[in-house]
PDB file of N, CA and C in Angstrom:
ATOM      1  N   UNK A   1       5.944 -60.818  21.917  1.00  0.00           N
ATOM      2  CA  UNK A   1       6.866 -61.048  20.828  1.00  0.00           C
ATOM      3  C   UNK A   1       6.816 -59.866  19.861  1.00  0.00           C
ATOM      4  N   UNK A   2       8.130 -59.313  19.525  1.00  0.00           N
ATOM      5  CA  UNK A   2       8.272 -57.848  18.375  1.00  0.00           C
ATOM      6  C   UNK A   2       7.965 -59.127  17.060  1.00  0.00           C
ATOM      7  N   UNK A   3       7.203 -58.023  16.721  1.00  0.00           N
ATOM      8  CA  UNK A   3       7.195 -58.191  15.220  1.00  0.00           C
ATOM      9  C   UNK A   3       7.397 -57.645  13.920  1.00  0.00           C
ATOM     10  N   UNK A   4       8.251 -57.896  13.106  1.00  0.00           N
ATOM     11  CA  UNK A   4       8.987 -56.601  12.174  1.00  0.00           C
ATOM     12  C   UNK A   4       8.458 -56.835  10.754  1.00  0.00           C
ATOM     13  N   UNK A   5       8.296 -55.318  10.470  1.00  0.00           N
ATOM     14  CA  UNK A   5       7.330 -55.651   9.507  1.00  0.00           C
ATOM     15  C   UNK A   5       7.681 -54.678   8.073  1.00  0.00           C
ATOM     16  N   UNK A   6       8.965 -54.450   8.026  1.00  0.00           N
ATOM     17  CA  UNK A   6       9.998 -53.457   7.455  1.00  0.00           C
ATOM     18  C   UNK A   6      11.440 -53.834   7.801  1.00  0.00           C
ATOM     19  N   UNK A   7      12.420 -54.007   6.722  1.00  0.00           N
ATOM     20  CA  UNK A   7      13.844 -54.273   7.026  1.00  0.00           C
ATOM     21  C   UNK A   7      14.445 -53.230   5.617  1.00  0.00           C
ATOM     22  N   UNK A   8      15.316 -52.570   6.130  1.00  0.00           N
ATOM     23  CA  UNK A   8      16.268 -52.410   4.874  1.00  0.00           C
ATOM     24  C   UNK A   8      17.873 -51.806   5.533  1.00  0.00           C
ATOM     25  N   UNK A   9      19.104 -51.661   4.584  1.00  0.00           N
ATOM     26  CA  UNK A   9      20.416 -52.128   5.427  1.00  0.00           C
ATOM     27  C   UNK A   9      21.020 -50.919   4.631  1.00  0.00           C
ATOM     28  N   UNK A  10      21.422 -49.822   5.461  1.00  0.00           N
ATOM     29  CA  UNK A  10      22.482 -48.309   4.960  1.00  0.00           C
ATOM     30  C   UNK A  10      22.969 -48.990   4.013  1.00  0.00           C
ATOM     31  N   UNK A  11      23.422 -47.843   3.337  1.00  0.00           N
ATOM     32  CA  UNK A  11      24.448 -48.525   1.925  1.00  0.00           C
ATOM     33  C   UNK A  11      25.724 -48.836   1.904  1.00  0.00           C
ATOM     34  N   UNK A  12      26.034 -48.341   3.860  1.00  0.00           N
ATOM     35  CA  UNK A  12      27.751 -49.014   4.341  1.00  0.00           C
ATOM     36  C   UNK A  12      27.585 -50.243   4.387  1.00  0.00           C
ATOM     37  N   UNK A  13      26.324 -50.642   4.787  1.00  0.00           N
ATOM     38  CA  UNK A  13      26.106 -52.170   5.323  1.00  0.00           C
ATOM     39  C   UNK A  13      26.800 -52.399   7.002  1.00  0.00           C
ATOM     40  N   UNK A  14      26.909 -51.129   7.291  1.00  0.00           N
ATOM     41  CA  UNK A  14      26.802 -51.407   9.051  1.00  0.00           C
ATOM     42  C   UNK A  14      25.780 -51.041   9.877  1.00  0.00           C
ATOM     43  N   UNK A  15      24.693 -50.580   9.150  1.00  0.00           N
ATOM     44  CA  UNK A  15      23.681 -50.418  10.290  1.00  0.00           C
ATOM     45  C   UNK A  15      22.312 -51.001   9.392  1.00  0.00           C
ATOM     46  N   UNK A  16      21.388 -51.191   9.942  1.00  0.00           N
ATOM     47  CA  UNK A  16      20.457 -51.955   9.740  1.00  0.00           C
ATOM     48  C   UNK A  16      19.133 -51.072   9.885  1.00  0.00           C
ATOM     49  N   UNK A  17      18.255 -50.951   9.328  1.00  0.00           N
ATOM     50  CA  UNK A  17      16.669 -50.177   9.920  1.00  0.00           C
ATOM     51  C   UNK A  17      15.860 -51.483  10.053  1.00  0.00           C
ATOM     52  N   UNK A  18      15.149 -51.398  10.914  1.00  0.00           N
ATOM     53  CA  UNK A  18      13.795 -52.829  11.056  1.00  0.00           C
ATOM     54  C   UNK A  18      12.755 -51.224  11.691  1.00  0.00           C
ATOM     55  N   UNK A  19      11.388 -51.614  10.742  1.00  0.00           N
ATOM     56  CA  UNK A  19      10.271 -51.100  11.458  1.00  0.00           C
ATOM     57  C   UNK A  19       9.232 -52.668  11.633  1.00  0.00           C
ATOM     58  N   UNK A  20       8.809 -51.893  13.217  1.00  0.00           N
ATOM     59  CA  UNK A  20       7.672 -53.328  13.499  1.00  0.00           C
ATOM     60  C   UNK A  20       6.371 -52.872  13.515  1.00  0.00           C
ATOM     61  N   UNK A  21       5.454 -54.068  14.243  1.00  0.00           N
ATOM     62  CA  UNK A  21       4.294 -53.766  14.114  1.00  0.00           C
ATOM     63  C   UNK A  21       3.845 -52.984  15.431  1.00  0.00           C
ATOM     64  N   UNK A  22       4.560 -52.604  16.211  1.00  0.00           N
ATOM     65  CA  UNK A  22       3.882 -51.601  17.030  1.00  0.00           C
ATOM     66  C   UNK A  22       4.505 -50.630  17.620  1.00  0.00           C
ATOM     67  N   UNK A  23       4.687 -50.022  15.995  1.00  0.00           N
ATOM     68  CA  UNK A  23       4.662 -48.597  15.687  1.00  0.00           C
ATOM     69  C   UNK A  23       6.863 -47.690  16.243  1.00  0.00           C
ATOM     70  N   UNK A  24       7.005 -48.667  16.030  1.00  0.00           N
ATOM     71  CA  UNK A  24       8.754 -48.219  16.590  1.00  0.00           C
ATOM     72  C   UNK A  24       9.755 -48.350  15.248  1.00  0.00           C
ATOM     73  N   UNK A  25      10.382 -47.812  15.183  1.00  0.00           N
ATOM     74  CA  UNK A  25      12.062 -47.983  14.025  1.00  0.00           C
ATOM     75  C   UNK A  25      12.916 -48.244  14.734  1.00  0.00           C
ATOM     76  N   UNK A  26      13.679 -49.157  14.541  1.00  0.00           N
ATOM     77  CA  UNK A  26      15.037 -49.208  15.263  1.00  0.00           C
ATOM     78  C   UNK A  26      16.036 -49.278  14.298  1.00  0.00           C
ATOM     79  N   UNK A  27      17.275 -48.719  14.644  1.00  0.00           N
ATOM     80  CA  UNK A  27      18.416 -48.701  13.447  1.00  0.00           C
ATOM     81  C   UNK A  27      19.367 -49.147  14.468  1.00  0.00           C
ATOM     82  N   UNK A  28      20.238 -50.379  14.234  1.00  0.00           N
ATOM     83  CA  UNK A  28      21.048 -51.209  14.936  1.00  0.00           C
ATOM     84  C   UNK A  28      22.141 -51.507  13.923  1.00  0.00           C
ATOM     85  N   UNK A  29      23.242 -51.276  15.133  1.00  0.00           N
ATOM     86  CA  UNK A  29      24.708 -51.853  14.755  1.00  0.00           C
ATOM     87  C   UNK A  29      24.762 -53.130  14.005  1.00  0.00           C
ATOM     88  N   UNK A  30      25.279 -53.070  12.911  1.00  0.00           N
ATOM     89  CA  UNK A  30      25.729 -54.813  12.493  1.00  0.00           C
ATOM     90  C   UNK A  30      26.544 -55.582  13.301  1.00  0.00           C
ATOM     91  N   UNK A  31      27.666 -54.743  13.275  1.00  0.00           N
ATOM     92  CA  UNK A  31      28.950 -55.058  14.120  1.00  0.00           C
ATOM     93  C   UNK A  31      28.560 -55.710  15.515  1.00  0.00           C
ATOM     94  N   UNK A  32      27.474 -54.697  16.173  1.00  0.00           N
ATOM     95  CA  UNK A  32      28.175 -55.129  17.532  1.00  0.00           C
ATOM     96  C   UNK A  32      26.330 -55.825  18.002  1.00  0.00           C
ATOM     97  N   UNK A  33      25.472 -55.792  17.079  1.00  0.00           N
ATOM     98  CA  UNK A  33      24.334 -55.942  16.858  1.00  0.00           C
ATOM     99  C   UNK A  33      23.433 -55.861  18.281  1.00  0.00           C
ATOM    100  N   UNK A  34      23.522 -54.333  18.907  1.00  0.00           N
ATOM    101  CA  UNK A  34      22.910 -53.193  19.275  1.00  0.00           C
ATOM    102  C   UNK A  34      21.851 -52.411  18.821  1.00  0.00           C
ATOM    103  N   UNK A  35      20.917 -51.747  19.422  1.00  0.00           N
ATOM    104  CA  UNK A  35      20.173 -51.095  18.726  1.00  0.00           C
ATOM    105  C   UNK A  35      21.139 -49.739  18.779  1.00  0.00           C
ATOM    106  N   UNK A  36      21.076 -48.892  17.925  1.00  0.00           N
ATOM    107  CA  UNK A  36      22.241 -47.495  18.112  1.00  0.00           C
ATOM    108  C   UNK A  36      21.302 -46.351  18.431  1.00  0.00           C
ATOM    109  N   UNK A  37      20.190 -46.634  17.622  1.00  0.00           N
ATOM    110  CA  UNK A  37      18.959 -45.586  18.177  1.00  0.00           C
ATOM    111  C   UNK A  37      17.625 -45.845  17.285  1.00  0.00           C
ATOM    112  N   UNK A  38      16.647 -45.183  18.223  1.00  0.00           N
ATOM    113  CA  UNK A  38      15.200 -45.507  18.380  1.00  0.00           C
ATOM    114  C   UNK A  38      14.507 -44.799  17.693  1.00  0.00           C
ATOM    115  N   UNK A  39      13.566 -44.483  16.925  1.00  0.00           N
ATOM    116  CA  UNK A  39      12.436 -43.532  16.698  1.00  0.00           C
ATOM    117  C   UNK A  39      11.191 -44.603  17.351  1.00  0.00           C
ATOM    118  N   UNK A  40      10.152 -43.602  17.924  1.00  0.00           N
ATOM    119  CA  UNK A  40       8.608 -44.460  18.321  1.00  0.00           C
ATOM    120  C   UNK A  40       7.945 -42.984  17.878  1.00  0.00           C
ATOM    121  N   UNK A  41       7.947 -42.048  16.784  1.00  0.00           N
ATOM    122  CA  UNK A  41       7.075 -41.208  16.542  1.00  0.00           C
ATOM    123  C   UNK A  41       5.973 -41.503  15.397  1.00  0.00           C
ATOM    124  N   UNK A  42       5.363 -42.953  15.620  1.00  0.00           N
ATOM    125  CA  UNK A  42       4.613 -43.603  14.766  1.00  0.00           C
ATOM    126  C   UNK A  42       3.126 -43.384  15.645  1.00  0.00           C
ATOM    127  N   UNK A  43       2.118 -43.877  14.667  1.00  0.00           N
ATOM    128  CA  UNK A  43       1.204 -44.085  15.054  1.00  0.00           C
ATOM    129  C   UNK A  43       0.366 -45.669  14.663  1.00  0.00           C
ATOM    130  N   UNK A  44       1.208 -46.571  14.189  1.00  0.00           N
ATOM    131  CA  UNK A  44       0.708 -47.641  13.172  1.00  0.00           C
ATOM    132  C   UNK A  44       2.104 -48.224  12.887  1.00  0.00           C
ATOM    133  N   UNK A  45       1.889 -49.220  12.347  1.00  0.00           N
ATOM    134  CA  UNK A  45       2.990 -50.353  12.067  1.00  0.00           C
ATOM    135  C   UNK A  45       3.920 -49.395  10.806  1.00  0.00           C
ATOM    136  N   UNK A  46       5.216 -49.793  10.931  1.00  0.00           N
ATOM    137  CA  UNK A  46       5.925 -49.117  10.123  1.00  0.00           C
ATOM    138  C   UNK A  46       5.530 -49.963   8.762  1.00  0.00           C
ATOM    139  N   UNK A  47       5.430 -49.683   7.666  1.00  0.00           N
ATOM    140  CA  UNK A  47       4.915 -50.527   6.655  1.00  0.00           C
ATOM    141  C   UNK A  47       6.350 -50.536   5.640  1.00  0.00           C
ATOM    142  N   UNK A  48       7.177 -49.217   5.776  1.00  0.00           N
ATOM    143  CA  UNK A  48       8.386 -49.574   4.465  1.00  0.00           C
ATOM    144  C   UNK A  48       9.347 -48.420   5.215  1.00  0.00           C
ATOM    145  N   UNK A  49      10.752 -48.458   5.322  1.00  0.00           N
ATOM    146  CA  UNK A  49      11.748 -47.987   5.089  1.00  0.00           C
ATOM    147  C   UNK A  49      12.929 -47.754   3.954  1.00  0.00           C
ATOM    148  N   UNK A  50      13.790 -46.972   3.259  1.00  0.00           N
ATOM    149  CA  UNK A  50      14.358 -46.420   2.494  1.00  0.00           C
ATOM    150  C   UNK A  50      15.813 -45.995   3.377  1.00  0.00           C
ATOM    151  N   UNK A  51      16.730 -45.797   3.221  1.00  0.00           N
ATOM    152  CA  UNK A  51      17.897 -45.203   3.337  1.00  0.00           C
ATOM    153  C   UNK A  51      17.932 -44.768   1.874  1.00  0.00           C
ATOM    154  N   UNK A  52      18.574 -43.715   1.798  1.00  0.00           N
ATOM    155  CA  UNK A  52      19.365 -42.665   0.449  1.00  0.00           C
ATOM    156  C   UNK A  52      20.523 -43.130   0.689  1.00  0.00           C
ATOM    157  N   UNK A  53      20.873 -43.174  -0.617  1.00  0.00           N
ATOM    158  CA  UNK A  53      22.039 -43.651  -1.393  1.00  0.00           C
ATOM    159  C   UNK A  53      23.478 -42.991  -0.923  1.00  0.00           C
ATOM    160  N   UNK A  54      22.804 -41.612  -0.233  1.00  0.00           N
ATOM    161  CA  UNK A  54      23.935 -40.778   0.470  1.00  0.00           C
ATOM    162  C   UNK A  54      24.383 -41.369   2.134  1.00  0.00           C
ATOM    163  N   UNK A  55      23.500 -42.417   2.441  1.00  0.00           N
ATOM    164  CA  UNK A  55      23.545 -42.907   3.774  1.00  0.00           C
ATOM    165  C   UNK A  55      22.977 -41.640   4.675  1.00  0.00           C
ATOM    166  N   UNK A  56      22.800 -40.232   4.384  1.00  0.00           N
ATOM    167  CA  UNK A  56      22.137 -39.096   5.730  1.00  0.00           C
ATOM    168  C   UNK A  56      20.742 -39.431   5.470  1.00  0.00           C
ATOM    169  N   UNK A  57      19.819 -39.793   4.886  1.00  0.00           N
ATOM    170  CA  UNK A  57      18.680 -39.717   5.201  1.00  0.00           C
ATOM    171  C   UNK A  57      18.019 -40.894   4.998  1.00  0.00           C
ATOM    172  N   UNK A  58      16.337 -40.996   5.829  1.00  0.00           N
ATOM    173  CA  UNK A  58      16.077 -42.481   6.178  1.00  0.00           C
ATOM    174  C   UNK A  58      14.424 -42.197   5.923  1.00  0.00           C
ATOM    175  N   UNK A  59      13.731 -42.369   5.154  1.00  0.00           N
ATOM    176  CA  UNK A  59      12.408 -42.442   4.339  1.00  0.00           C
ATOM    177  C   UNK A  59      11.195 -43.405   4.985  1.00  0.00           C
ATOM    178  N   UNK A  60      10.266 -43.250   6.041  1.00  0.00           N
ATOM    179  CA  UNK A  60       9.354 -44.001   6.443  1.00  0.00           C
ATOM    180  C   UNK A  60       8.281 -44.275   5.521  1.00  0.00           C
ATOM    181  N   UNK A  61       7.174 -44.948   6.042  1.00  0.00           N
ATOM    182  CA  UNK A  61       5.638 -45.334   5.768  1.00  0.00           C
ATOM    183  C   UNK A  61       5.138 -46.207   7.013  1.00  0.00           C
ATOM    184  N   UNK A  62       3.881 -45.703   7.508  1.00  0.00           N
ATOM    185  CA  UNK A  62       3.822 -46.495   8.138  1.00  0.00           C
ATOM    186  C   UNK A  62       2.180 -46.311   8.120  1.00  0.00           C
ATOM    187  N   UNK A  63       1.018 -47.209   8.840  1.00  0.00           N
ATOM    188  CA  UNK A  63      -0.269 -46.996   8.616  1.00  0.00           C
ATOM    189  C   UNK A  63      -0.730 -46.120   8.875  1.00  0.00           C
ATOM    190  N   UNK A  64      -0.310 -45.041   9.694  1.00  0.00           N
ATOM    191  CA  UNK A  64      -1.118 -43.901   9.785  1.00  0.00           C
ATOM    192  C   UNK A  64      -1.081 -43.025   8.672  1.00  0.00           C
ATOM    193  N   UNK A  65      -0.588 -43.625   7.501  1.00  0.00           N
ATOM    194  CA  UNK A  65      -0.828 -42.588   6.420  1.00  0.00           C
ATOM    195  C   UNK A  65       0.166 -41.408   6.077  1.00  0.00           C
ATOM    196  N   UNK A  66       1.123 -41.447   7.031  1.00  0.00           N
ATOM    197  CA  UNK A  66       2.396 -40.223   6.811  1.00  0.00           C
ATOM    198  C   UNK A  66       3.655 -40.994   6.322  1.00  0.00           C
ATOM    199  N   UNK A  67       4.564 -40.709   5.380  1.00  0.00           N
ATOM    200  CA  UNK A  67       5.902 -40.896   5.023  1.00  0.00           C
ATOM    201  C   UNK A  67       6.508 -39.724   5.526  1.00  0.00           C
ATOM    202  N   UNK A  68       7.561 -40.261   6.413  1.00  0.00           N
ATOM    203  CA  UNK A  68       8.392 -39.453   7.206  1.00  0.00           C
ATOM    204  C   UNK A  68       9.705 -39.044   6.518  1.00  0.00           C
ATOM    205  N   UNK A  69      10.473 -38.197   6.367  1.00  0.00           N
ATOM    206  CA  UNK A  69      11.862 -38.045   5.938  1.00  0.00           C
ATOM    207  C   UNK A  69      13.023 -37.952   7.516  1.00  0.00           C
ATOM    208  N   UNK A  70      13.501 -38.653   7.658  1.00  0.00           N
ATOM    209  CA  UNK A  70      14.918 -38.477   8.777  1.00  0.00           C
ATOM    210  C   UNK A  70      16.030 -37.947   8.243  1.00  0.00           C
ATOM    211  N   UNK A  71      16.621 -36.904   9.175  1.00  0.00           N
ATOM    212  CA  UNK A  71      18.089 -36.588   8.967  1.00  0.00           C
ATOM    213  C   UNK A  71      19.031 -37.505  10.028  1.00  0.00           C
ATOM    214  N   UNK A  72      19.696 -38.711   9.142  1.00  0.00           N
ATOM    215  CA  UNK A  72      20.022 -39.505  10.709  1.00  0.00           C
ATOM    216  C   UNK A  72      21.447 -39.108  10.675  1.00  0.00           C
ATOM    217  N   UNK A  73      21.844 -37.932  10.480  1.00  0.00           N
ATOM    218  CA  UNK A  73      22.964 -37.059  11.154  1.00  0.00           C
ATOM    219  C   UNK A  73      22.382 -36.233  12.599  1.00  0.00           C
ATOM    220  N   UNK A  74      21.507 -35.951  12.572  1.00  0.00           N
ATOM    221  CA  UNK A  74      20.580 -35.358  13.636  1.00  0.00           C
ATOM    222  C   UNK A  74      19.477 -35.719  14.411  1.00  0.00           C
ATOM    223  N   UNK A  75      19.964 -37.197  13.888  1.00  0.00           N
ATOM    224  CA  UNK A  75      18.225 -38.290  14.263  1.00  0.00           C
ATOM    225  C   UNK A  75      16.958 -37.196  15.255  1.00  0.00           C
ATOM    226  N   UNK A  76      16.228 -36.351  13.760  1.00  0.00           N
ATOM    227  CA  UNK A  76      15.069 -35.742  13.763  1.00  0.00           C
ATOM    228  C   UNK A  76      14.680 -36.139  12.213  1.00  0.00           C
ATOM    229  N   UNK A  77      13.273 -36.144  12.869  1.00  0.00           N
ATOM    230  CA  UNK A  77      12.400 -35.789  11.680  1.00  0.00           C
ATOM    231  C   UNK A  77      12.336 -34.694  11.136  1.00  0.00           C
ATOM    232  N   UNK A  78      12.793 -34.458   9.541  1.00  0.00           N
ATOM    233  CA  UNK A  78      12.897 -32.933   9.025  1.00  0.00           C
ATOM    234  C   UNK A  78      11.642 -32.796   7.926  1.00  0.00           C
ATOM    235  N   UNK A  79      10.592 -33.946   8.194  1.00  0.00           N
ATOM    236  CA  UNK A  79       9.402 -33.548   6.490  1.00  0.00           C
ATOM    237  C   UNK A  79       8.590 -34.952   7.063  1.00  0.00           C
ATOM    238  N   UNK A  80       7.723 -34.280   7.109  1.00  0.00           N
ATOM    239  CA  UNK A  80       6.069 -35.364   7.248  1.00  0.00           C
ATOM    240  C   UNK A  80       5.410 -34.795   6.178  1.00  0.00           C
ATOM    241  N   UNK A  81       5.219 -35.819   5.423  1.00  0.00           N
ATOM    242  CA  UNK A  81       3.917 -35.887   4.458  1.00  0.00           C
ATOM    243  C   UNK A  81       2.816 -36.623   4.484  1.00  0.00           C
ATOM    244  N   UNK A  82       1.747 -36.078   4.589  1.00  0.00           N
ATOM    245  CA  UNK A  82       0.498 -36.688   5.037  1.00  0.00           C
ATOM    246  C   UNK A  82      -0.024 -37.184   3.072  1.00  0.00           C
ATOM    247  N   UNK A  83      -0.516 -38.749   3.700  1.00  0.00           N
ATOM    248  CA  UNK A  83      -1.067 -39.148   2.184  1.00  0.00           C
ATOM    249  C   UNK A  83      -2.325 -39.385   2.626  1.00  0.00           C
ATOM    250  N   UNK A  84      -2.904 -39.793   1.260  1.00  0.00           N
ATOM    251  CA  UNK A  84      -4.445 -40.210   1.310  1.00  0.00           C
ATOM    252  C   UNK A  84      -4.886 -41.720   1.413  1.00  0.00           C
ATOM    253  N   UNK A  85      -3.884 -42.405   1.392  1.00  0.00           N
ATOM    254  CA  UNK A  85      -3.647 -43.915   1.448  1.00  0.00           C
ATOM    255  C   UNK A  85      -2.807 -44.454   2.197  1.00  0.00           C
ATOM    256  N   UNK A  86      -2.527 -45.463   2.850  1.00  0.00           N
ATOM    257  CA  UNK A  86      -1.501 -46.248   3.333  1.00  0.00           C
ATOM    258  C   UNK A  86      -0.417 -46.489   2.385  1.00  0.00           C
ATOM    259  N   UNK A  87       0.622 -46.138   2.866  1.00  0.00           N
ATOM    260  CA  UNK A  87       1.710 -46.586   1.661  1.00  0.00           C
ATOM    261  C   UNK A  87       2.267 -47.975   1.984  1.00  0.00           C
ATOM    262  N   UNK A  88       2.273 -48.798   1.096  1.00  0.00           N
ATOM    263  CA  UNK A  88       3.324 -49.764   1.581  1.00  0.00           C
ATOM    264  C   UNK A  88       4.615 -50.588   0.616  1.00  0.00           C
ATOM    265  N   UNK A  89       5.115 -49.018   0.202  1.00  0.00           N
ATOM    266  CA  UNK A  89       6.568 -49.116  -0.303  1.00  0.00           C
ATOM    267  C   UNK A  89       7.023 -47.553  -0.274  1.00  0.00           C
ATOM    268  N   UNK A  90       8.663 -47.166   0.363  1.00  0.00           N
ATOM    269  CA  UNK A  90       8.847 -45.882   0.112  1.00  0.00           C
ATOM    270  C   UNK A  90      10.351 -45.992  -0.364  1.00  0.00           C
ATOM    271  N   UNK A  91      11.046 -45.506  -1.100  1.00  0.00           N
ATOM    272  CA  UNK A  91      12.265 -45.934  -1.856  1.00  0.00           C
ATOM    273  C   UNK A  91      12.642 -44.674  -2.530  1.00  0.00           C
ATOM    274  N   UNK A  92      14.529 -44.171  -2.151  1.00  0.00           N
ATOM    275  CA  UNK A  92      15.112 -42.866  -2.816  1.00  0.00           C
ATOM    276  C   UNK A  92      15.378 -43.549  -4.174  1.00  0.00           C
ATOM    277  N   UNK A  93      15.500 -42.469  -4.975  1.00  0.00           N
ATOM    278  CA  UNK A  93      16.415 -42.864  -5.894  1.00  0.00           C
ATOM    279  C   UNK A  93      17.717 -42.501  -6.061  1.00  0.00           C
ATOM    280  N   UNK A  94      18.491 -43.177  -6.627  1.00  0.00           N
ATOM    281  CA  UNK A  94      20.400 -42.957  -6.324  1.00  0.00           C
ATOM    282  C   UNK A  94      20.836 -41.477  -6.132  1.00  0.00           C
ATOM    283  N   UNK A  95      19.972 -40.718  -6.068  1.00  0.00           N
ATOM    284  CA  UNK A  95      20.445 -39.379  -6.367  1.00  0.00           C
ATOM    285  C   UNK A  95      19.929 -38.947  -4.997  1.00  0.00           C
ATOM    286  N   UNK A  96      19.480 -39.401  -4.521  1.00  0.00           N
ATOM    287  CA  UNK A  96      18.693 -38.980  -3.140  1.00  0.00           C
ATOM    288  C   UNK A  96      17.577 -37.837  -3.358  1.00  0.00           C
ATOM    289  N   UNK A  97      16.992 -37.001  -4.541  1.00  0.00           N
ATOM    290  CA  UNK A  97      16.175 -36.341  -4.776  1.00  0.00           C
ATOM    291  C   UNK A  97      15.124 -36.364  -4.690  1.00  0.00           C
ATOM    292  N   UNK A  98      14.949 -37.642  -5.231  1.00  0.00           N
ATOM    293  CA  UNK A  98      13.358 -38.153  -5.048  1.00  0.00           C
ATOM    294  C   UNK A  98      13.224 -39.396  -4.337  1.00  0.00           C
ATOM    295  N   UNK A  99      11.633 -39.595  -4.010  1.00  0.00           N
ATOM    296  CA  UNK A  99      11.493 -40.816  -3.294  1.00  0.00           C
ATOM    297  C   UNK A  99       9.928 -41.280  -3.878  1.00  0.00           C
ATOM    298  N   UNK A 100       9.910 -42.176  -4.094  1.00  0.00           N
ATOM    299  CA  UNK A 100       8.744 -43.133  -4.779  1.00  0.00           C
ATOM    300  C   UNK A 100       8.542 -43.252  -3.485  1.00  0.00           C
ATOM    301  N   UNK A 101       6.921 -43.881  -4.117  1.00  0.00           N
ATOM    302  CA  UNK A 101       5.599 -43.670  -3.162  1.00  0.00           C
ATOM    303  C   UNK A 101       4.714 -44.861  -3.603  1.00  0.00           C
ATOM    304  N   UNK A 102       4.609 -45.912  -3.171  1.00  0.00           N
ATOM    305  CA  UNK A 102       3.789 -46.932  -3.266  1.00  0.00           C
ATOM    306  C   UNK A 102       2.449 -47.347  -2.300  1.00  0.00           C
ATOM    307  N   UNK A 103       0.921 -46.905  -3.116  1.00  0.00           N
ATOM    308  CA  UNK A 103       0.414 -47.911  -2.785  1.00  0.00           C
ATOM    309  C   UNK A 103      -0.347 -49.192  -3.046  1.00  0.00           C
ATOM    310  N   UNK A 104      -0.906 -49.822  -1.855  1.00  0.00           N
ATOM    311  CA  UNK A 104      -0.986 -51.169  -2.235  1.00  0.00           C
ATOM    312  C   UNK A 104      -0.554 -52.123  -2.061  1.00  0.00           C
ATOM    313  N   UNK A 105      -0.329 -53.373  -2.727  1.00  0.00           N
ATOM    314  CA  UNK A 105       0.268 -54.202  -2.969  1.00  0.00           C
ATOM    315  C   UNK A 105       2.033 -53.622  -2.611  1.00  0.00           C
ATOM    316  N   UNK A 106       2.686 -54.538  -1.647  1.00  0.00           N
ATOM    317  CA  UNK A 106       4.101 -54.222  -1.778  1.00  0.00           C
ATOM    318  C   UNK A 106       4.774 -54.872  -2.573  1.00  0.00           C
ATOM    319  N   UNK A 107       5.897 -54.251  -3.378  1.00  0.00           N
ATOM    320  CA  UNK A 107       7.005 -54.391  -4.578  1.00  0.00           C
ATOM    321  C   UNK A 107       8.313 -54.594  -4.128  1.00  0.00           C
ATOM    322  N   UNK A 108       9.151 -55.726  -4.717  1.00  0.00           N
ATOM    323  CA  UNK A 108      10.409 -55.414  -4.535  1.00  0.00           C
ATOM    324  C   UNK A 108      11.419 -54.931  -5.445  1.00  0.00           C
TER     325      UNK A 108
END
C-alpha cells in the first residue's frame, strides 16, 4: 500500500503533487487523474512540497535532509540544498523568490 505523506495542488488547480513514504513525487492530472510525471530522486519520504505562485517551479523536503528546487518546464532538478535538519515544511512566497524552510513540527 503507497503511502502519501505530502499533498499540495499548482495554482491552475489542474495538476496535483503527492510525495510518499517511499521516497517518490508524483504530479498527476486532475482532469484525467493520471500520473503526468514522476520524480524518485529521493532518498527518504518526501516530507513537504511547494509549487510557486508562477506554476514553473516545484520546492521539495524530504528526510534525507535536502530541499530540492524543480524546473517543471524541464522536469529537472535545477538546486539541491543540503540542510542540517529534516525539514518538514517548504513553501514559496507569492513572488516566487524565496522559499521558507521549516523545521520540526509541521505548520499549516
Amino acid at each position: 500500500m503507497l503511502g502519501y505523506s505530502s499533498i499540495d495542488f499548482h495554482p491552475d488547480g489542474l495538476l496535483l503533487g503527492t510525495g510518499t513514504v517511499d521516497s517518490t513525487l508524483k504530479i498527476w492530472d486532475v482532469k484525467s487523474g493520471t500520473i503526468a510525471t514522476t520524480f524518485s530522486d529521493f532518498s527518504g519520504k518526501v516530507t513537504s512540497l511547494s509549487f510557486s505562485e508562477n506554476g514553473y517551479y516545484l520546492a521539495t523536503a524530504s528526510e534525507c535532509n535536502l530541499v530540492k528546487i524543480w524546473d517543471l518546464r524541464k522536469l529537472a532538478n535545477i538546486h539541491t540544498i543540503e540542510v542540517p535538519d529534516m525539514v518538514s515544511k517548504v513553501r514559496f512566497d507569492a513572488s516566487a523568490q524565496f522559499l521558507g524552510v521549516s523545521h520540526g513540527q509541521s505548520v499549516r
